[in-house]
Protein backbone atom coordinates (compact mmCIF):
# COMPACT_ATOMS: atom_id res chain seq x y z
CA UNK A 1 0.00 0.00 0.00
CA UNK A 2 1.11 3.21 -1.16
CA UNK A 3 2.29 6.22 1.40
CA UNK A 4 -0.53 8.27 -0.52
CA UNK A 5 -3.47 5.74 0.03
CA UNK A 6 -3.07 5.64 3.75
CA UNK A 7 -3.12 9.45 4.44
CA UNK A 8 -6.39 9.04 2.40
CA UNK A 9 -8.10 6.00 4.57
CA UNK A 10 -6.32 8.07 7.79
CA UNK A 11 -7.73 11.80 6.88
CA UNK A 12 -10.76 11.63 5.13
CA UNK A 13 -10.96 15.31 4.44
CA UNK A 14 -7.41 15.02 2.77
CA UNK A 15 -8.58 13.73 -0.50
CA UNK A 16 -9.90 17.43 -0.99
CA UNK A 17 -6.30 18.74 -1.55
CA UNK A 18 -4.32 15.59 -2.26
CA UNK A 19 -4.16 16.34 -5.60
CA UNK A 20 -2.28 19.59 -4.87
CA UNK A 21 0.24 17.84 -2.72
CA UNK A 22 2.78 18.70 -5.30
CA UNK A 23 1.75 22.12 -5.16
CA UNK A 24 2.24 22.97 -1.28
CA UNK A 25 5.51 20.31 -0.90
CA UNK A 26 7.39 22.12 -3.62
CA UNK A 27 5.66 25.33 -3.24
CA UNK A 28 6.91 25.10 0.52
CA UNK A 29 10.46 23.80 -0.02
CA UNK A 30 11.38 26.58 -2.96
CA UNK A 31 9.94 29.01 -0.50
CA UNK A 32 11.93 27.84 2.43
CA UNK A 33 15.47 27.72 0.78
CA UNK A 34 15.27 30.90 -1.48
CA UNK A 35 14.14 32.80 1.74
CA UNK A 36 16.81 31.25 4.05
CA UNK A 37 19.23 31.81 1.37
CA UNK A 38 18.55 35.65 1.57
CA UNK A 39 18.23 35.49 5.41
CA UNK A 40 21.82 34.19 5.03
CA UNK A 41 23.19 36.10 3.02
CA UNK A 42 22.69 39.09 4.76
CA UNK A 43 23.50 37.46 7.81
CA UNK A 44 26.92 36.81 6.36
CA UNK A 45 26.89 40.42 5.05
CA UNK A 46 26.03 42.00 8.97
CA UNK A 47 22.73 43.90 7.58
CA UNK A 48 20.39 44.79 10.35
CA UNK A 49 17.27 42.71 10.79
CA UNK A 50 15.38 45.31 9.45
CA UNK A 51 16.76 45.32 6.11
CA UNK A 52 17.15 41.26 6.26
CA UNK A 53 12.98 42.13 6.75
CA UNK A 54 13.07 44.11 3.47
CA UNK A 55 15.12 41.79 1.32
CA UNK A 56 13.27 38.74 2.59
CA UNK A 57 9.59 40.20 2.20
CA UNK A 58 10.51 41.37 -0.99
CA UNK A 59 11.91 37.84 -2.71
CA UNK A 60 9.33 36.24 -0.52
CA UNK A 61 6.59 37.86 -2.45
CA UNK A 62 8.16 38.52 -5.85
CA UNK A 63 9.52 34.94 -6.13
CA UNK A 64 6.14 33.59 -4.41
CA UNK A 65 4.37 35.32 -7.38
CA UNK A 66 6.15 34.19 -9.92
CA UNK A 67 6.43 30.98 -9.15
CA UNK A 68 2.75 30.62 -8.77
CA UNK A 69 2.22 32.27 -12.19
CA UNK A 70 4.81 29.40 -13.80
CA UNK A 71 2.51 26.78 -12.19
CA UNK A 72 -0.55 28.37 -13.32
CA UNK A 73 0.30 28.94 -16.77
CA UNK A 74 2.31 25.10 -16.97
CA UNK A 75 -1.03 23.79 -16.22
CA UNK A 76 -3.11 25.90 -18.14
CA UNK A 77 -0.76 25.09 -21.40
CA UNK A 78 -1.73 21.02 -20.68
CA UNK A 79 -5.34 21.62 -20.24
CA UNK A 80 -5.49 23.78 -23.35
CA UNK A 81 -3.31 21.24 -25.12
CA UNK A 82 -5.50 18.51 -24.07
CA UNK A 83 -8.90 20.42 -25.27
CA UNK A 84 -7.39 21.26 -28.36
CA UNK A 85 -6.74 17.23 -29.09
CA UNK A 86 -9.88 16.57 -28.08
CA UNK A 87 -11.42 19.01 -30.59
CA UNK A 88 -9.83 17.56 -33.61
CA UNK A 89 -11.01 13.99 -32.34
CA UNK A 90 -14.16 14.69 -32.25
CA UNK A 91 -14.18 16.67 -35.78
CA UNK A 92 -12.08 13.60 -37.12
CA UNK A 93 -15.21 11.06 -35.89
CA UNK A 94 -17.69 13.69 -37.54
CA UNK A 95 -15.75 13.82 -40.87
CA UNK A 96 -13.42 10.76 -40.88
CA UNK A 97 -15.78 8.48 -39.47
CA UNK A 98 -14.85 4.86 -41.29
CA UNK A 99 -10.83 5.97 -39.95
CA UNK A 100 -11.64 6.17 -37.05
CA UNK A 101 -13.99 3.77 -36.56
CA UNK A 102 -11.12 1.14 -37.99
CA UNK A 103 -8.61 3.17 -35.65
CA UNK A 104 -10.94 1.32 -32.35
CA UNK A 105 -11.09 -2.17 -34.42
CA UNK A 106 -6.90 -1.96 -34.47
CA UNK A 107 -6.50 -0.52 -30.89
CA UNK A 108 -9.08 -3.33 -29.23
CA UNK A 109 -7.45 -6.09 -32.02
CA UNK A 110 -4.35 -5.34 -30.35
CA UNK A 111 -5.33 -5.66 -26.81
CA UNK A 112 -6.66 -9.69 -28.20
CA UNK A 113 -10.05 -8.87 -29.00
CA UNK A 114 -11.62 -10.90 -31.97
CA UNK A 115 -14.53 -11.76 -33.51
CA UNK A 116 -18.06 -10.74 -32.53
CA UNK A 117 -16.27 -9.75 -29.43
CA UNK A 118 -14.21 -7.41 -30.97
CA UNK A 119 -17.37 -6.24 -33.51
CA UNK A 120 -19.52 -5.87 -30.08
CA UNK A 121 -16.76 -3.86 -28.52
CA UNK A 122 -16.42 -1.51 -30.85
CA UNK A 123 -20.02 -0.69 -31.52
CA UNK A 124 -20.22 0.39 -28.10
CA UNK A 125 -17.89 2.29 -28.08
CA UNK A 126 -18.57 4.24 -31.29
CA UNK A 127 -22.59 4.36 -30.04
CA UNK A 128 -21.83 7.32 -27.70
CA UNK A 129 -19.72 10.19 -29.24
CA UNK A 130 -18.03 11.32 -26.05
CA UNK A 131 -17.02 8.22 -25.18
CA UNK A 132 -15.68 7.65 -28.78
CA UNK A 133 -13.41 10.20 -27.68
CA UNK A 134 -12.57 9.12 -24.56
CA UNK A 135 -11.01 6.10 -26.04
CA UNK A 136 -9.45 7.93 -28.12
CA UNK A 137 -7.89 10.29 -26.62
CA UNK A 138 -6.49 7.39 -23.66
CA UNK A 139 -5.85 4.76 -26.35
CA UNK A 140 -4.40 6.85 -29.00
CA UNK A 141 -3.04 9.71 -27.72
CA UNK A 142 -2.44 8.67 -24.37
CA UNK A 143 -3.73 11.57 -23.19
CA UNK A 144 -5.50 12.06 -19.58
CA UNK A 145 -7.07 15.23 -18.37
CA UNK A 146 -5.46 16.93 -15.28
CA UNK A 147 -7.77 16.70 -12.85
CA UNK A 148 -6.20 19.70 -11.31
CA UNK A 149 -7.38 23.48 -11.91
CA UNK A 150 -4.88 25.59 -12.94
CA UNK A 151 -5.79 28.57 -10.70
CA UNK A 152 -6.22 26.24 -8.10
CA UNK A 153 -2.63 24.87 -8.67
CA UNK A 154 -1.26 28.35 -8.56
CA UNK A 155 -3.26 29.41 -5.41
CA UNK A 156 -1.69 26.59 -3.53
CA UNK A 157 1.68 27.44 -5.05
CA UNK A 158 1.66 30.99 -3.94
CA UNK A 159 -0.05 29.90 -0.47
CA UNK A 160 2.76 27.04 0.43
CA UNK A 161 5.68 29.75 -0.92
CA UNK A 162 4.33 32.74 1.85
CA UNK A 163 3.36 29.96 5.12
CA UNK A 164 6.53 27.99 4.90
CA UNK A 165 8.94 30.87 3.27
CA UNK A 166 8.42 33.26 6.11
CA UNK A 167 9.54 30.75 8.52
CA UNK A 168 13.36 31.85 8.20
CA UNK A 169 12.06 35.42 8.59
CA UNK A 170 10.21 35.45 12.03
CA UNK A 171 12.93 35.40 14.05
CA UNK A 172 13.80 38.69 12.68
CA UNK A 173 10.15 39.83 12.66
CA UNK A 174 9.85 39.08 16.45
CA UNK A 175 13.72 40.81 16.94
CA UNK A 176 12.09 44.51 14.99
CA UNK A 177 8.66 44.43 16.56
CA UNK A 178 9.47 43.78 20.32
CA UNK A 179 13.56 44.94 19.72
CA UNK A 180 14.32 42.15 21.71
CA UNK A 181 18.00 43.04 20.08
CA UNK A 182 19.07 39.48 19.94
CA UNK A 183 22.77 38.47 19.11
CA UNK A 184 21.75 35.16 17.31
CA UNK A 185 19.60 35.77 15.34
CA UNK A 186 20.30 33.65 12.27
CA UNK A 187 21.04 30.76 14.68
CA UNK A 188 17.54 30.74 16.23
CA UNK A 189 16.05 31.53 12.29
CA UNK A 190 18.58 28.46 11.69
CA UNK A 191 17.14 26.61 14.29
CA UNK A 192 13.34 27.47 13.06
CA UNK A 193 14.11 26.65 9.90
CA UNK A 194 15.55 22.94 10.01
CA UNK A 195 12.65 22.79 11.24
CA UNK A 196 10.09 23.61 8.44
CA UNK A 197 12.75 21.62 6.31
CA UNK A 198 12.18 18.72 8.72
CA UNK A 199 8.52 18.72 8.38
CA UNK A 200 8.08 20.02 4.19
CA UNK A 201 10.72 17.03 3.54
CA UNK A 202 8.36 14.50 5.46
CA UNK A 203 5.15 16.11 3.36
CA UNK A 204 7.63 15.70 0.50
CA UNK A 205 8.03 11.56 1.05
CA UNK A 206 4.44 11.32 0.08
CA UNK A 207 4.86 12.98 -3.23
CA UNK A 208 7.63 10.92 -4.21
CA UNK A 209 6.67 7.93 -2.53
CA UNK A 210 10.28 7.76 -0.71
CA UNK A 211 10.96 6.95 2.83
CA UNK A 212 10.07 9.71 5.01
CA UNK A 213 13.85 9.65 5.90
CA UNK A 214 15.49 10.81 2.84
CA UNK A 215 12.60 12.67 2.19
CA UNK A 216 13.55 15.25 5.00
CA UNK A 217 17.20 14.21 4.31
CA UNK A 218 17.00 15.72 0.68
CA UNK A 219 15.15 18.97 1.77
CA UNK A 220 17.39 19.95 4.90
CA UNK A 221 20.61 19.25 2.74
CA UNK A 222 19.47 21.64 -0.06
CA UNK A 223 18.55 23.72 2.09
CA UNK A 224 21.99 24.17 3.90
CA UNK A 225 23.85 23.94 0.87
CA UNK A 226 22.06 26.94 -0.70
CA UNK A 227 22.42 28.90 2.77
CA UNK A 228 25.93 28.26 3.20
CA UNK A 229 26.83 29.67 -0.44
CA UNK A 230 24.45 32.63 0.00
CA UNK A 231 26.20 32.96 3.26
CA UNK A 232 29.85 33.02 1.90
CA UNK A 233 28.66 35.14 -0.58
CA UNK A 234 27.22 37.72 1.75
CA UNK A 235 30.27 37.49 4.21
CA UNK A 236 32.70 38.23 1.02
CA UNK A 237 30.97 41.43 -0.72
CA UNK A 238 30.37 42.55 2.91
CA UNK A 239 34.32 42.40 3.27
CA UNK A 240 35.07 43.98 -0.84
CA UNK A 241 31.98 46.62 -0.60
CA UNK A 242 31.55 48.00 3.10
């Protein structure tokens, strides 16, 4: 039994957003590291937490944005690419119909039908119109509809980018609203972090149907890596330009 099957039989409500899963894990993990990475970076470079603040709002937002708009318009593409295949099946049946019609007799001959099975098979399949086209479009194209709406997909995108992304910056949120002027900052942001790494990389094991371990393996380690270079890079310009 798949990872994915259980959460469904464990959380009813969760088959309501399953289907986004991909959405919010990757959504959350881009957000996480490219926000970290600018945390950082001006870590390394000494900024003050209230321009950390400024720089981290401002790629959390921009990059949330965009993102969201590349998932949206990915998924829009396949839906439109789908409904425009599905179009010129269903003028083919109207004006190619003996083509087509032999086009189902080859697919089900294939599959071992014969005979009057085969003939019965394909006249029910060519009775109904739409689900002429079905068949086709699954048998012959092998193409499936994406359940998914694209608005929806970007939505979920954009949502999972801001809840998990901002994680890195509260730390320094908490430090300029109650000046609690703390030394460590980027160690307790760190510290907060590993933490939404820890629990986006378990979400993560679901999507890719991995163990939970390297799931959150893979997402800490990327996320290190890409603070420790934003990091080095912030500590050397702060050293050439200030």
């Amino acid at each position: 039994m798949h990872n994915e099957d259980i959460i469904h039989k464990q959380q009813p409500g969760f088959a309501r957003i399953s289907k986004y899963l991909g959405e919010l894990v990757y959504g959350g993990i881009d957000g996480s590291v490219t926000t970290f990475a600018v945390v950082a970076g001006a870590a390394g470079a000494n900024l003050s937490s209230a321009v950390v603040l400024i720089l981290g709002f401002a790629n959390l937002f921009a990059d949330g944005f965009a993102m969201s708009v590349g998932s949206y318009l990915s998924n829009k593409s396949v839906r439109d690419n789908f409904e425009k295949h599905k179009k010129r099946e269903y003028w083919e049946i109207d004006n190619l119909r003996e083509r087509e019609i032999q086009e189902i007799r080859d697919i089900y001959s294939a599959k071992g039908f014969t005979g009057k099975l085969l003939d019965d098979v394909v006249e029910v399949i060519i009775s109904d119109k739409d689900r002429w086209v079905d068949v086709m479009m699954k048998e012959e194209l092998e193409m499936i509809l994406d359940p998914k709406e694209p608005w929806k997909s970007g939505a979920m995108t954009f949502v999972s980018f801001l809840v998990v992304g901002i994680i890195p910056l509260l730390v320094f949120l908490a430090d300029f609203i109650f000046n609690l002027k703390l030394v460590n900052s980027f160690l307790y942001s760190s510290v907060l972090t590993s933490l939404g790494f820890v629990g986006i990389g378990f979400m993560k094991s679901y999507v890719t149907e991995t163990s939970h371990t390297k799931g959150i393996i893979e997402t800490v380690t990327l996320g290190a890596l890409a603070a420790m270079v934003a990091y080095m890079v912030g500590d050397v310009l702060e050293k050439i330009i200030v």
